[in-house]
C-alpha atoms as a PDB file:
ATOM      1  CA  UNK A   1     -15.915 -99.823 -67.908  1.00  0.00           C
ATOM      2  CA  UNK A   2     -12.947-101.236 -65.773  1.00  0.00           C
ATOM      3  CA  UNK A   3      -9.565-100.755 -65.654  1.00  0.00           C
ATOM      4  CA  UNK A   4      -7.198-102.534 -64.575  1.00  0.00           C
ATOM      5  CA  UNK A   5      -4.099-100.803 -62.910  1.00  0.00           C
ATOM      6  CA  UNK A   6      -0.609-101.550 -61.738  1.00  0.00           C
ATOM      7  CA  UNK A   7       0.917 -99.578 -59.219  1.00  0.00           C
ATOM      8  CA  UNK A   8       4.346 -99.960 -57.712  1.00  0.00           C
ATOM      9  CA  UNK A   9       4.126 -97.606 -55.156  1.00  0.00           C
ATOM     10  CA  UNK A  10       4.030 -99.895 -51.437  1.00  0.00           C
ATOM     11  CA  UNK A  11       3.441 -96.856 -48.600  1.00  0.00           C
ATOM     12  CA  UNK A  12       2.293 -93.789 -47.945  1.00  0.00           C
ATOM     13  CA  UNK A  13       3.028 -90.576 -49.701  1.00  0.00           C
ATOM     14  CA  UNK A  14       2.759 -87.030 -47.534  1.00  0.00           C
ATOM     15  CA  UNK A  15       1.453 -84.260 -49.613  1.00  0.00           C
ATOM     16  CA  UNK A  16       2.196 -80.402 -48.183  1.00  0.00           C
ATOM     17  CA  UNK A  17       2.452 -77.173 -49.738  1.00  0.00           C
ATOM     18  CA  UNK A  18       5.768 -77.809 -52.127  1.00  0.00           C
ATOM     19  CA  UNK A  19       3.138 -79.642 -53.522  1.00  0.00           C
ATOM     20  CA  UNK A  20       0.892 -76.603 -55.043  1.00  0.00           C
ATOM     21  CA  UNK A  21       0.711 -75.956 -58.651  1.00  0.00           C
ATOM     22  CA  UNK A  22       2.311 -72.586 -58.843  1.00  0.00           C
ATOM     23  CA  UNK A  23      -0.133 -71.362 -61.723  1.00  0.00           C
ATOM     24  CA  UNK A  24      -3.360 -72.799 -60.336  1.00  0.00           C
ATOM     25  CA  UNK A  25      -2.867 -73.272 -56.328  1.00  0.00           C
ATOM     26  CA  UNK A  26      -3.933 -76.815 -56.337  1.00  0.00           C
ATOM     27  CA  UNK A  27      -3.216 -80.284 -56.237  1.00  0.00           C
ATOM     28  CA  UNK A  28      -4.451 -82.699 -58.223  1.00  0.00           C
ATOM     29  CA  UNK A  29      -4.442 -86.148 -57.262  1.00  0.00           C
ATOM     30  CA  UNK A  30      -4.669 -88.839 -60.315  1.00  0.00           C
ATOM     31  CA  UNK A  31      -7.510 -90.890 -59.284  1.00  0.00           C
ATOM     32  CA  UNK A  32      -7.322 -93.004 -62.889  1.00  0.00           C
ATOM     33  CA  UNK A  33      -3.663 -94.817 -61.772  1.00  0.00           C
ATOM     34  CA  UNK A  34      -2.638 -94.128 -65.309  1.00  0.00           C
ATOM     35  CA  UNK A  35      -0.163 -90.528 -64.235  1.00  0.00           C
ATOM     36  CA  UNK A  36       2.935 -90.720 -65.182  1.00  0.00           C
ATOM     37  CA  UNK A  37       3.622 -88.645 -62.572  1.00  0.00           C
ATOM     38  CA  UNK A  38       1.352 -90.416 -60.019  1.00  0.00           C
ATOM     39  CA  UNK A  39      -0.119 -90.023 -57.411  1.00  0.00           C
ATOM     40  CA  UNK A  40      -0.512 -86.529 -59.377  1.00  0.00           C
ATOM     41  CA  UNK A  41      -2.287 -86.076 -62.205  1.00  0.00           C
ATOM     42  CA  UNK A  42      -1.436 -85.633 -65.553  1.00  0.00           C
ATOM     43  CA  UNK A  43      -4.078 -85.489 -67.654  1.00  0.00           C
ATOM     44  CA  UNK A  44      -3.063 -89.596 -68.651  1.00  0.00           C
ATOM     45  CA  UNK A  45      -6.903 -89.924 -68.195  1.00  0.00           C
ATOM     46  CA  UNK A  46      -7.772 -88.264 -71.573  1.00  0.00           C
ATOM     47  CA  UNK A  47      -6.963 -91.741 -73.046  1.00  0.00           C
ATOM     48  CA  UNK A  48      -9.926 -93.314 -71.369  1.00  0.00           C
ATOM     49  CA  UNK A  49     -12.538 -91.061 -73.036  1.00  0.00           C
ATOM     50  CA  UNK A  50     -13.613 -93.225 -75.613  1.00  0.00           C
ATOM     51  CA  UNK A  51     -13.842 -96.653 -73.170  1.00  0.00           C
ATOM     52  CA  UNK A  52     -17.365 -98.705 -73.958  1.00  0.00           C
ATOM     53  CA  UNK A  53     -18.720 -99.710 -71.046  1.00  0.00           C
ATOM     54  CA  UNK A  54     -19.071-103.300 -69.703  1.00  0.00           C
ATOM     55  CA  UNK A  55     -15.037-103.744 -71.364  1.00  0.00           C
ATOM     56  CA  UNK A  56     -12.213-104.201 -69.046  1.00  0.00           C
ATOM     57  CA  UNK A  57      -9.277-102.575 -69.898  1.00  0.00           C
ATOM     58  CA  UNK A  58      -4.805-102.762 -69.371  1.00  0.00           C
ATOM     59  CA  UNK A  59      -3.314 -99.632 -70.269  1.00  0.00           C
ATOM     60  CA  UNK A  60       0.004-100.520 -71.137  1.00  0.00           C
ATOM     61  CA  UNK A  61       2.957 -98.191 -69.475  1.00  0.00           C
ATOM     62  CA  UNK A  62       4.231 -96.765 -72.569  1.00  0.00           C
ATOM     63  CA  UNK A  63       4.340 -93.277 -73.956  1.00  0.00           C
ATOM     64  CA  UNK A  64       1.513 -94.027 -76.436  1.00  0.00           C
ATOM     65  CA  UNK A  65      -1.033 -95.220 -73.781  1.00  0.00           C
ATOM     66  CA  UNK A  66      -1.215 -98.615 -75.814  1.00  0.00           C
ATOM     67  CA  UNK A  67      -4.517-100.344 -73.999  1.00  0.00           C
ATOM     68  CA  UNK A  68      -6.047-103.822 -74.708  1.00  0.00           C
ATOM     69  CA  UNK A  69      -8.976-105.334 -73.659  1.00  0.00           C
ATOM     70  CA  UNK A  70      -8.928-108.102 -71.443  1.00  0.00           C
ATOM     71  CA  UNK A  71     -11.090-111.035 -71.642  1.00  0.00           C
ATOM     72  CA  UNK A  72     -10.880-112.735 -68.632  1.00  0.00           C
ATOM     73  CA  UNK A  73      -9.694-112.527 -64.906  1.00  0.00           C
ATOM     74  CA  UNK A  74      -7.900-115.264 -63.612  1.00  0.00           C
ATOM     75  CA  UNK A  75      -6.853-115.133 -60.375  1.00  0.00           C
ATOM     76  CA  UNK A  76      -4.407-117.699 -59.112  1.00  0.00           C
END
Protein backbone atom coordinates (compact mmCIF):
# COMPACT_ATOMS: atom_id res chain seq x y z
CA UNK A 1 0.00 0.00 0.00
CA UNK A 2 1.05 3.71 -0.71
CA UNK A 3 -0.40 6.78 -0.36
CA UNK A 4 0.12 9.56 -1.75
CA UNK A 5 -0.31 12.86 0.32
CA UNK A 6 -0.52 16.58 -0.12
CA UNK A 7 0.35 18.77 2.53
CA UNK A 8 0.33 22.54 2.55
CA UNK A 9 1.83 23.11 5.65
CA UNK A 10 5.77 24.76 4.78
CA UNK A 11 7.43 25.03 8.63
CA UNK A 12 7.46 23.92 11.78
CA UNK A 13 4.61 23.54 14.16
CA UNK A 14 5.40 23.78 18.24
CA UNK A 15 3.26 21.46 20.18
CA UNK A 16 2.90 22.30 24.26
CA UNK A 17 0.42 21.56 26.75
CA UNK A 18 -2.78 23.69 25.20
CA UNK A 19 -2.27 20.93 23.11
CA UNK A 20 -3.63 17.95 25.53
CA UNK A 21 -6.84 16.27 24.90
CA UNK A 22 -8.77 17.29 27.94
CA UNK A 23 -10.60 13.78 28.20
CA UNK A 24 -7.62 11.55 27.45
CA UNK A 25 -4.27 13.66 28.36
CA UNK A 26 -2.67 13.07 25.08
CA UNK A 27 -1.74 14.13 21.83
CA UNK A 28 -2.13 12.47 18.93
CA UNK A 29 -0.18 13.24 16.02
CA UNK A 30 -1.80 12.09 12.46
CA UNK A 31 0.92 10.14 11.00
CA UNK A 32 -1.52 9.10 7.78
CA UNK A 33 -1.49 13.07 6.31
CA UNK A 34 -5.15 12.51 5.70
CA UNK A 35 -6.44 14.80 9.35
CA UNK A 36 -8.46 17.26 8.72
CA UNK A 37 -7.21 18.71 11.53
CA UNK A 38 -3.52 17.86 10.84
CA UNK A 39 -0.83 17.53 12.16
CA UNK A 40 -3.48 16.00 14.78
CA UNK A 41 -5.30 13.21 14.31
CA UNK A 42 -8.64 12.59 13.54
CA UNK A 43 -9.38 9.33 13.06
CA UNK A 44 -9.30 10.30 8.83
CA UNK A 45 -7.22 7.02 8.83
CA UNK A 46 -10.27 4.70 9.26
CA UNK A 47 -10.72 5.21 5.46
CA UNK A 48 -7.55 3.36 4.68
CA UNK A 49 -8.63 0.07 6.33
CA UNK A 50 -9.66 -1.70 3.46
CA UNK A 51 -6.37 -0.56 1.09
CA UNK A 52 -4.91 -3.87 -0.97
CA UNK A 53 -1.54 -3.82 -0.86
CA UNK A 54 0.92 -3.22 -3.75
CA UNK A 55 -2.01 -0.17 -4.90
CA UNK A 56 -1.06 3.38 -4.65
CA UNK A 57 -3.53 5.54 -3.53
CA UNK A 58 -4.87 9.84 -3.71
CA UNK A 59 -7.27 10.50 -1.14
CA UNK A 60 -9.09 13.26 -2.40
CA UNK A 61 -9.66 16.37 0.24
CA UNK A 62 -13.29 16.13 0.46
CA UNK A 63 -15.65 15.30 3.25
CA UNK A 64 -16.35 11.81 1.81
CA UNK A 65 -12.65 10.69 1.71
CA UNK A 66 -13.19 10.07 -2.17
CA UNK A 67 -9.71 7.98 -3.04
CA UNK A 68 -8.54 6.68 -6.48
CA UNK A 69 -5.94 4.60 -7.42
CA UNK A 70 -3.17 5.83 -9.26
CA UNK A 71 -1.49 4.10 -12.00
CA UNK A 72 1.54 5.68 -12.57
CA UNK A 73 4.15 8.23 -11.14
CA UNK A 74 5.40 10.67 -13.34
CA UNK A 75 7.68 12.91 -12.15
CA UNK A 76 8.58 15.92 -14.22
Amino acid sequence: MAREVTHTARGPLKIDESDLDDEKGDVAICLCGLSREYPFCDGSHRVTEDEEAGVRYKYEDDPDGERRVIEDVVLK
